[in-house]
Protein backbone atom coordinates (compact mmCIF):
# COMPACT_ATOMS: atom_id res chain seq x y z
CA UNK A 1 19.83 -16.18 -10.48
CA UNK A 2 20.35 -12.71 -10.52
CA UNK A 3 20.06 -10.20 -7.79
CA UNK A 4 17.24 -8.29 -9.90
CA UNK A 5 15.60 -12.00 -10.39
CA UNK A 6 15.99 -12.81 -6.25
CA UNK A 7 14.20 -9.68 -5.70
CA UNK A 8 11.70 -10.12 -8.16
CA UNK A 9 10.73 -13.56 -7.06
CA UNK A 10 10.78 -12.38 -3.11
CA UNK A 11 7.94 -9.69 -4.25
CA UNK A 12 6.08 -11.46 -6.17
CA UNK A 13 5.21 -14.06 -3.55
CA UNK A 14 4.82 -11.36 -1.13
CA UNK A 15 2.44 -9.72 -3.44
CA UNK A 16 -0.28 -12.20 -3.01
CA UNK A 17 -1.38 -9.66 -0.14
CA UNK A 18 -0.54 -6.03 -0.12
CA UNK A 19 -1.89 -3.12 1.99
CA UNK A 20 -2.51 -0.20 -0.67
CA UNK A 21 -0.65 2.86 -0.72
CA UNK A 22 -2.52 5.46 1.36
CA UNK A 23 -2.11 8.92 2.16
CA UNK A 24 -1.52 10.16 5.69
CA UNK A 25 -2.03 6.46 6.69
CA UNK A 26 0.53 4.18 5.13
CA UNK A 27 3.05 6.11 7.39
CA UNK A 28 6.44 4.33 8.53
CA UNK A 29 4.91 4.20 11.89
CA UNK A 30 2.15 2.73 10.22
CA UNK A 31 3.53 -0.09 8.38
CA UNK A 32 6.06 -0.77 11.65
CA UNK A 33 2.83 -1.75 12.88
CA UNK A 34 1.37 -4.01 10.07
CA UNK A 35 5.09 -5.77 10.04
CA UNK A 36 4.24 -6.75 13.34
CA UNK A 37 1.07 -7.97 12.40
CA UNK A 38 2.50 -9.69 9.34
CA UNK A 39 5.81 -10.78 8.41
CA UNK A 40 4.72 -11.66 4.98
CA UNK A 41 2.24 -9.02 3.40
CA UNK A 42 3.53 -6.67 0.99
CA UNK A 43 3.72 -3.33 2.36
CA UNK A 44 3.92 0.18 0.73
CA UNK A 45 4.94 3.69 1.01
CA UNK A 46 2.35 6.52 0.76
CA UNK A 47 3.15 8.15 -2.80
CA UNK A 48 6.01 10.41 -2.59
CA UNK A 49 6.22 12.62 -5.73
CA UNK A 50 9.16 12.80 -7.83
CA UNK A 51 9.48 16.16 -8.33
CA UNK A 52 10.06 16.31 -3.83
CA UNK A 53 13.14 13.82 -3.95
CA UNK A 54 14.37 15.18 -7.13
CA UNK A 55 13.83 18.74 -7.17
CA UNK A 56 13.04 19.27 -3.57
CA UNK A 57 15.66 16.76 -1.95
CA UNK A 58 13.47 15.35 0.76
CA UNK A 59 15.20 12.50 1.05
CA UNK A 60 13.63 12.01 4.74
CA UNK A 61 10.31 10.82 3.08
CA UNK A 62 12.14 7.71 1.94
CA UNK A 63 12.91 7.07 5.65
CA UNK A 64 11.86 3.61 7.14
CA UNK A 65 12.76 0.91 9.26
CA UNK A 66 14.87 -2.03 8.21
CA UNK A 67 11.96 -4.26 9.39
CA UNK A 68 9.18 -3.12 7.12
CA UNK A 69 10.56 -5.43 4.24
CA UNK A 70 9.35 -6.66 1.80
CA UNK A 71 8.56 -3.06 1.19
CA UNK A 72 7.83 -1.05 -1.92
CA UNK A 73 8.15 2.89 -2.55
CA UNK A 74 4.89 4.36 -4.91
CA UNK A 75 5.88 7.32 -6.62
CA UNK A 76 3.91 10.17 -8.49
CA UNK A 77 5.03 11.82 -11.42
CA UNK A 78 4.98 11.73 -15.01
CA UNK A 79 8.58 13.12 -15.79
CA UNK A 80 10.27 10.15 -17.23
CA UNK A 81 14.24 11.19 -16.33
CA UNK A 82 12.71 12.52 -13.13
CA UNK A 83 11.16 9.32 -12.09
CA UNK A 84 14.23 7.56 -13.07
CA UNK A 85 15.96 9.34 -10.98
CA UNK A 86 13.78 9.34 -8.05
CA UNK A 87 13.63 5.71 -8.78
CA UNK A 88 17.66 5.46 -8.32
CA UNK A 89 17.23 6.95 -5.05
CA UNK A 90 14.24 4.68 -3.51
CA UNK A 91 16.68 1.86 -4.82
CA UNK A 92 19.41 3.43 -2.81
CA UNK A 93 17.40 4.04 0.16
CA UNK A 94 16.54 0.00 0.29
CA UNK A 95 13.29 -0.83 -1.40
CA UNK A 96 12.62 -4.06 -2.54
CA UNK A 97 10.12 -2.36 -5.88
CA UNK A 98 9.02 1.05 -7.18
CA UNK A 99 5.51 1.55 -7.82
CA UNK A 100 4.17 3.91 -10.36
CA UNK A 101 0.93 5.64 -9.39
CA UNK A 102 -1.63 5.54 -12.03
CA UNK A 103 -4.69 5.67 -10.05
CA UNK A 104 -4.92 8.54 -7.67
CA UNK A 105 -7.78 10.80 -8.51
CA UNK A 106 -7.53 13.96 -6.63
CA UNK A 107 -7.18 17.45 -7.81
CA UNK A 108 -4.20 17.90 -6.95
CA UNK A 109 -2.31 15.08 -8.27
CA UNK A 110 -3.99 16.08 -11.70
CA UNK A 111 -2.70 19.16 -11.76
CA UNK A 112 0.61 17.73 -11.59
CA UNK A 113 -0.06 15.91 -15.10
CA UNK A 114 -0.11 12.27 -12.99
CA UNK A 115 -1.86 9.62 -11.00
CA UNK A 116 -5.26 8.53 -12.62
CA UNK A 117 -5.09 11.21 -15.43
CA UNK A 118 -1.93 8.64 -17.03
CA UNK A 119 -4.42 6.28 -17.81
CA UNK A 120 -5.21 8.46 -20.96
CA UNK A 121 -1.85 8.49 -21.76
CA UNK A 122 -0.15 4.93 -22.15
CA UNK A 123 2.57 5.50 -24.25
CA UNK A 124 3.63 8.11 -21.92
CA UNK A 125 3.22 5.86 -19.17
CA UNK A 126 5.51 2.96 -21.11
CA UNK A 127 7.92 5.85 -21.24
CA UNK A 128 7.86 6.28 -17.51
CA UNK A 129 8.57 2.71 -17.09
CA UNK A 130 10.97 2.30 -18.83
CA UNK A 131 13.29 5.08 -18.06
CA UNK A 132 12.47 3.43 -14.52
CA UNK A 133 13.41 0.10 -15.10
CA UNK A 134 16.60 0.57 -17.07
CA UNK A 135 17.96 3.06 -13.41
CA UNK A 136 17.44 0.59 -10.74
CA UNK A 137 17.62 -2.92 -10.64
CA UNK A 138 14.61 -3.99 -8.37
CA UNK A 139 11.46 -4.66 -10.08
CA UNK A 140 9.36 -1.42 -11.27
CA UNK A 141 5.60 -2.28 -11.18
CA UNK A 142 2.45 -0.26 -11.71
CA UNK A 143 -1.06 0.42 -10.02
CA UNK A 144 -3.91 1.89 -12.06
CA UNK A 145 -7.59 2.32 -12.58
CA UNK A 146 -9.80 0.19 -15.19
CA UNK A 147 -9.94 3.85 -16.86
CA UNK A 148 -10.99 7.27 -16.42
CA UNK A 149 -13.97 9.27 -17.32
CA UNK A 150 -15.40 8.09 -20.55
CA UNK A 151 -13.03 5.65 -21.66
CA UNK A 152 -14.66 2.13 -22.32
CA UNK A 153 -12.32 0.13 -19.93
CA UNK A 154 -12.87 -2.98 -22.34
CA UNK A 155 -10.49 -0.98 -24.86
CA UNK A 156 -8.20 1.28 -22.74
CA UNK A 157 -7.15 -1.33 -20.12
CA UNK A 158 -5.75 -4.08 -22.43
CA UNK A 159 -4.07 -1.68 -24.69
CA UNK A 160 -2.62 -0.05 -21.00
CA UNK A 161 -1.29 -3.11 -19.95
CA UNK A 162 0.36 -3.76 -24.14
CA UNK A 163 2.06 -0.80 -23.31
CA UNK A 164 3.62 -1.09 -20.00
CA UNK A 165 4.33 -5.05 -20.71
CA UNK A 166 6.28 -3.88 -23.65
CA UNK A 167 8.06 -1.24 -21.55
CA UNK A 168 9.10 -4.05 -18.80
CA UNK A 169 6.46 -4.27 -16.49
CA UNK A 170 5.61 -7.66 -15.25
CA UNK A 171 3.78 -7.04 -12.47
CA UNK A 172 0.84 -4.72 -12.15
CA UNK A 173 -2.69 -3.79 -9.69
CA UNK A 174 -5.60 -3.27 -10.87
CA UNK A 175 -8.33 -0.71 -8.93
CA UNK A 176 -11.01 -2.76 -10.29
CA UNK A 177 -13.43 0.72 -10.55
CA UNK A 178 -13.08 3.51 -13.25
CA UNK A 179 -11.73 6.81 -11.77
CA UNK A 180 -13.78 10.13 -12.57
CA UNK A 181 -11.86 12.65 -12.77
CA UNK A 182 -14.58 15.38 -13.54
CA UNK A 183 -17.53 15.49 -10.99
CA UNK A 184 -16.39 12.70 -8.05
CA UNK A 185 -13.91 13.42 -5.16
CA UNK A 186 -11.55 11.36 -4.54
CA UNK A 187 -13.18 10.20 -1.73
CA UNK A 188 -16.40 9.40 -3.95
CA UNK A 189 -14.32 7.39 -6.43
CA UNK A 190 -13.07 5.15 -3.86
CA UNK A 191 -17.15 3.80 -3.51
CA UNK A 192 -19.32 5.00 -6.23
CA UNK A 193 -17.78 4.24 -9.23
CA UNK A 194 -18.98 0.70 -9.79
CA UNK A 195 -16.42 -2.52 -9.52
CA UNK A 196 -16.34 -4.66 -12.26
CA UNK A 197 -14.06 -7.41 -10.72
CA UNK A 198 -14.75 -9.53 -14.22
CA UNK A 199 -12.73 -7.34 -15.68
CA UNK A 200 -9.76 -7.95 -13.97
CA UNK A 201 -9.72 -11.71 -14.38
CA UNK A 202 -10.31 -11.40 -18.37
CA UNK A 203 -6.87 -9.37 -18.17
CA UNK A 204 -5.36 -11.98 -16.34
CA UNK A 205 -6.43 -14.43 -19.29
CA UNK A 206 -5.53 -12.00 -21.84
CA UNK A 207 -1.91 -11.43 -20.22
CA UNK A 208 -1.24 -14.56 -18.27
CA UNK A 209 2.35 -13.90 -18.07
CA UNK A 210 2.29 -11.06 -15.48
CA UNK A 211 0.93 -10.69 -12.46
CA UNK A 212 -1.64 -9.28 -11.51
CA UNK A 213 -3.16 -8.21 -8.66
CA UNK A 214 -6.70 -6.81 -7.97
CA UNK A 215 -8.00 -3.81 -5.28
CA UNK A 216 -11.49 -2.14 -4.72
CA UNK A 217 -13.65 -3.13 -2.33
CA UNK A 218 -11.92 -6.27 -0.67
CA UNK A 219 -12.17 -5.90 2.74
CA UNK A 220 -11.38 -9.77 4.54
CA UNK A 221 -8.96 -12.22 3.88
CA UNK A 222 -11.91 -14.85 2.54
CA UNK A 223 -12.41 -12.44 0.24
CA UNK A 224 -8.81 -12.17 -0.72
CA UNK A 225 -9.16 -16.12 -0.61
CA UNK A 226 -11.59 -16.23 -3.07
CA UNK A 227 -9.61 -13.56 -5.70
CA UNK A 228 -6.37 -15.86 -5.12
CA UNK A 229 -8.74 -19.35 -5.67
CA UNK A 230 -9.65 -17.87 -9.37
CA UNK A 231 -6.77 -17.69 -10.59
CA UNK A 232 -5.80 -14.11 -9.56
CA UNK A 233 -1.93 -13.36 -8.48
CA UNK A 234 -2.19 -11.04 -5.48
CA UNK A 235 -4.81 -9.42 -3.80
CA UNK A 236 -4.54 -5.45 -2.10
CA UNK A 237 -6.26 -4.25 0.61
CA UNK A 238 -6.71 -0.68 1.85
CA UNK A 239 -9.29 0.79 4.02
CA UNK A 240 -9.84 -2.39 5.62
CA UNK A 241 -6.57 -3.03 6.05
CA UNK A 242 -6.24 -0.02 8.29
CA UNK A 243 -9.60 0.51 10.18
CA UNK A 244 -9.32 -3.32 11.17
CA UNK A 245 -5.56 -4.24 10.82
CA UNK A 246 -5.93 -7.24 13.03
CA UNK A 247 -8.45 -8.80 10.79
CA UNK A 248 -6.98 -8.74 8.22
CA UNK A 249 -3.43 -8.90 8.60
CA UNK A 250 -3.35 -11.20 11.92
CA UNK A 251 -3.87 -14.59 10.51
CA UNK A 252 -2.47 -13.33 6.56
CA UNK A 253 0.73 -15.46 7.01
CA UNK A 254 -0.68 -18.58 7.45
CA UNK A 255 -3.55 -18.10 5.14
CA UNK A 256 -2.23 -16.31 2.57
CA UNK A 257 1.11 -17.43 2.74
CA UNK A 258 1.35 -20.82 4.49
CA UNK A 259 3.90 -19.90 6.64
CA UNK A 260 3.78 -18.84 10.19
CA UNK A 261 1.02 -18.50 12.83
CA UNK A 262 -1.47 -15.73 13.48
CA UNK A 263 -0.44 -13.30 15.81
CA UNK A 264 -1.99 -11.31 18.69
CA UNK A 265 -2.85 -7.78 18.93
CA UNK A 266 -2.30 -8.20 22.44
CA UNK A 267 1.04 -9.50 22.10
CA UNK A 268 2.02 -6.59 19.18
CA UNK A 269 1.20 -3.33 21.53
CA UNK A 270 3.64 -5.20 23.70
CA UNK A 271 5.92 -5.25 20.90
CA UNK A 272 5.12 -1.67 19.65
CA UNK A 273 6.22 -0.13 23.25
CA UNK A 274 10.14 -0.34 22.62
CA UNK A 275 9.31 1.20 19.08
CA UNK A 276 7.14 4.10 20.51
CA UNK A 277 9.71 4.88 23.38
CA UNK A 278 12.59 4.74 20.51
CA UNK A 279 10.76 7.42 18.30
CA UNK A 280 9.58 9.81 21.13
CA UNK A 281 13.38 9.93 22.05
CA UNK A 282 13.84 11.34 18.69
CA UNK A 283 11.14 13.85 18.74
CA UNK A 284 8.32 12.11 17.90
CA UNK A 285 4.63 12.87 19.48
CA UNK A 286 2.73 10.20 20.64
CA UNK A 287 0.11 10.60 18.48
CA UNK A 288 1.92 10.44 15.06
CA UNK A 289 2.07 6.43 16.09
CA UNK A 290 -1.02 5.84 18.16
CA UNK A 291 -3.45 7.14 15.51
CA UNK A 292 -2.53 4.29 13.23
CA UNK A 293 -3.44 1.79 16.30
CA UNK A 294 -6.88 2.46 16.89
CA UNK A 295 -8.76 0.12 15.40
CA UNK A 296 -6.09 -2.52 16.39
CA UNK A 297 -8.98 -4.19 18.54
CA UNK A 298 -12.04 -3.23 16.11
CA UNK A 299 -14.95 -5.72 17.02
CA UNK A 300 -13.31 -7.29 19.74
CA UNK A 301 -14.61 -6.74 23.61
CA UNK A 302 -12.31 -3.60 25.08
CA UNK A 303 -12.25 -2.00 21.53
CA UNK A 304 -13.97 0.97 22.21
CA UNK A 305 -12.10 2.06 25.18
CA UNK A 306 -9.28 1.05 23.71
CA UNK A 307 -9.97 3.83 21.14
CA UNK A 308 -11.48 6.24 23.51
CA UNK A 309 -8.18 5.84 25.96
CA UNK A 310 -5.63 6.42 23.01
CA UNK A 311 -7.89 9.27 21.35
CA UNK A 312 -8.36 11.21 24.68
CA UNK A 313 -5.13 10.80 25.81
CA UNK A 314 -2.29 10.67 23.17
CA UNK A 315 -1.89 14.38 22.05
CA UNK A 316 -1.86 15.40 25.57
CA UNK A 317 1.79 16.86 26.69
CA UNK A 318 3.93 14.67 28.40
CA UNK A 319 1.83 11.18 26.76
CA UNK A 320 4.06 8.24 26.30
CA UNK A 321 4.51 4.37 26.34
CA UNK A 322 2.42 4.48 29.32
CA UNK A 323 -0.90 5.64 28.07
CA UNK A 324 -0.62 3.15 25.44
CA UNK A 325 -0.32 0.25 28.34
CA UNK A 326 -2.85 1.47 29.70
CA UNK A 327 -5.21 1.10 27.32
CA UNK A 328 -4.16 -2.08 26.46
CA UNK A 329 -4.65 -3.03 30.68
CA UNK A 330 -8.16 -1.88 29.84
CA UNK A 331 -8.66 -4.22 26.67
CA UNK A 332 -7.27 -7.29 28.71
CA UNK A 333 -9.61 -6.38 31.45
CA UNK A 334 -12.84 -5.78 28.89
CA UNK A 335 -11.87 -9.17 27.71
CA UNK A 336 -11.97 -11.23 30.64
């Protein structure tokens, strides 16, 4: 077995849960936490653009901890040399896959000719790919839309997938809801676009040689059970996967996975205190890692002064380690 097939087969397994690529949330502070949570779970990068590592050189935003892997890099762009070389240099920074974005909605990323607005342009996207794949040798994947604006997703996404299959791309997910890119914020195309879920598993009949995974509105892990039960390859979560990180990620090893045991929120602040003291020694504010904690106890007794404690407390000068045992003294004490 190759090293490119080792990694590949690594992934894919992971795969079967992933926590979406997020901006301002999937952080490396963020995901240092979800490791904890989960040694399994497939995390990944916000989307770092192309043009910033190539043209720009900010080679800090492929900074992250050894223990985040399995852990994949999403890039934006729709340069094909320039995402191979940005590609090249996620490889070299140590991710185990590069994600294309082909999903992202906002304003922004469509002025920079990429993210959802790709999905009208396949061939360009096959392009991307493959400039990608043939620079690195971990596995280059894709996450995209059903379609955009008036497209009839019944046409576009099969010939979408023709494309990037042809171009390399075994492994793909799916945001089972259109994108619109005139008239909807990006916020309102994350709910009001409907999900057609359906959709997603004909693709998996039509291409039953990749896999696929499917995000948009799953929010627990029985729901991720149920996508995985019919016949579905991976499952991503986002929101949910941050606003309640314990819920779903806690008891994803041995679910998911069958591997492990679930682990205890409790038990990960502990863990998380060494980390926090380590990056505040390096500059870091408290806050940058405590936001991504909040909802670390989210329906559980203590939770909301747990929140309040951390909120109130963490951008204060001088706020450390401490203020985050604290609140944790005040969860164990809610609890009993």
């Amino acid at each position: 077995m190759t090293k490119k097939d080792a990694v590949k087969t690594k992934t894919w397994n992971s795969a079967r849960l992933s926590v979406a690529p997020m901006m301002d949330w999937t952080t490396r502070e963020c995901r240092y936490l979800h490791r904890l949570l989960s040694k399994e779970t497939l995390l990944y990068t916000e989307m770092v653009t192309a043009p910033a590592l190539v043209r720009g050189r900010a080679l800090h935003l492929l900074d992250h901890d050894v223990s985040e892997h399995p852990v994949a890099l999403q890039l934006g762009g729709s340069d094909p040399d320039e995402l191979a070389e940005a590609a090249k240099l996620g490889a070299e920074a140590g991710y185990d896959e590069i994600n294309l974005n082909c999903g992202c909605p906002s304003d922004r990323v469509q002025s920079g000719a990429f993210g959802a607005i790709l999905m009208q342009s396949p061939e360009l996207v096959a392009d991307c790919m493959e400039a990608m794949a043939q620079a690195v040798d971990v596995e280059v994947t894709v996450k995209c839309r059903i379609g955009v604006d008036d497209q009839n997703p019944q046409d576009i996404l099969p010939e979408f997938l023709e494309k990037i299959r042809a171009a390399g791309v075994n492994r793909v997910t799916i945001h089972a809801r259109k994108a619109w890119l005139k008239g909807l914020s990006p916020k309102e195309n994350r709910d009001i676009p409907p999900l057609d879920y359906e959709l997603v598993h004909q693709m998996k009949a039509s291409f039953p040689d990749m896999h696929i995974s499917i995000n948009g509105g799953i929010a627990t892990l029985e729901d991720a059970q149920a996508q995985l039960a019919r016949g579905l390859d991976g499952v991503m979560i986002g929101r949910a996967a941050y606003h309640q990180p314990a819920d779903v990620l806690c008891a994803a090893d041995p679910r998911i996975f069958g591997t492990g045991e679930v682990t205890d929120p409790v038990s990960v602040v502990q863990d998380m205190l060494p980390y926090i003291e380590r990056e505040m020694q390096q500059g870091a504010r408290l806050h940058q890692i405590s936001r991504h904690m909040l909802g670390l106890f989210a329906g559980r007794p203590g939770a909301r002064q747990w929140r309040r404690h951390l909120s109130e407390g963490a951008s204060r000068k001088g706020a450390g380690p401490e203020l985050v045992e604290e609140a944790l003294d005040l969860v164990i004490a809610r609890a009993a």
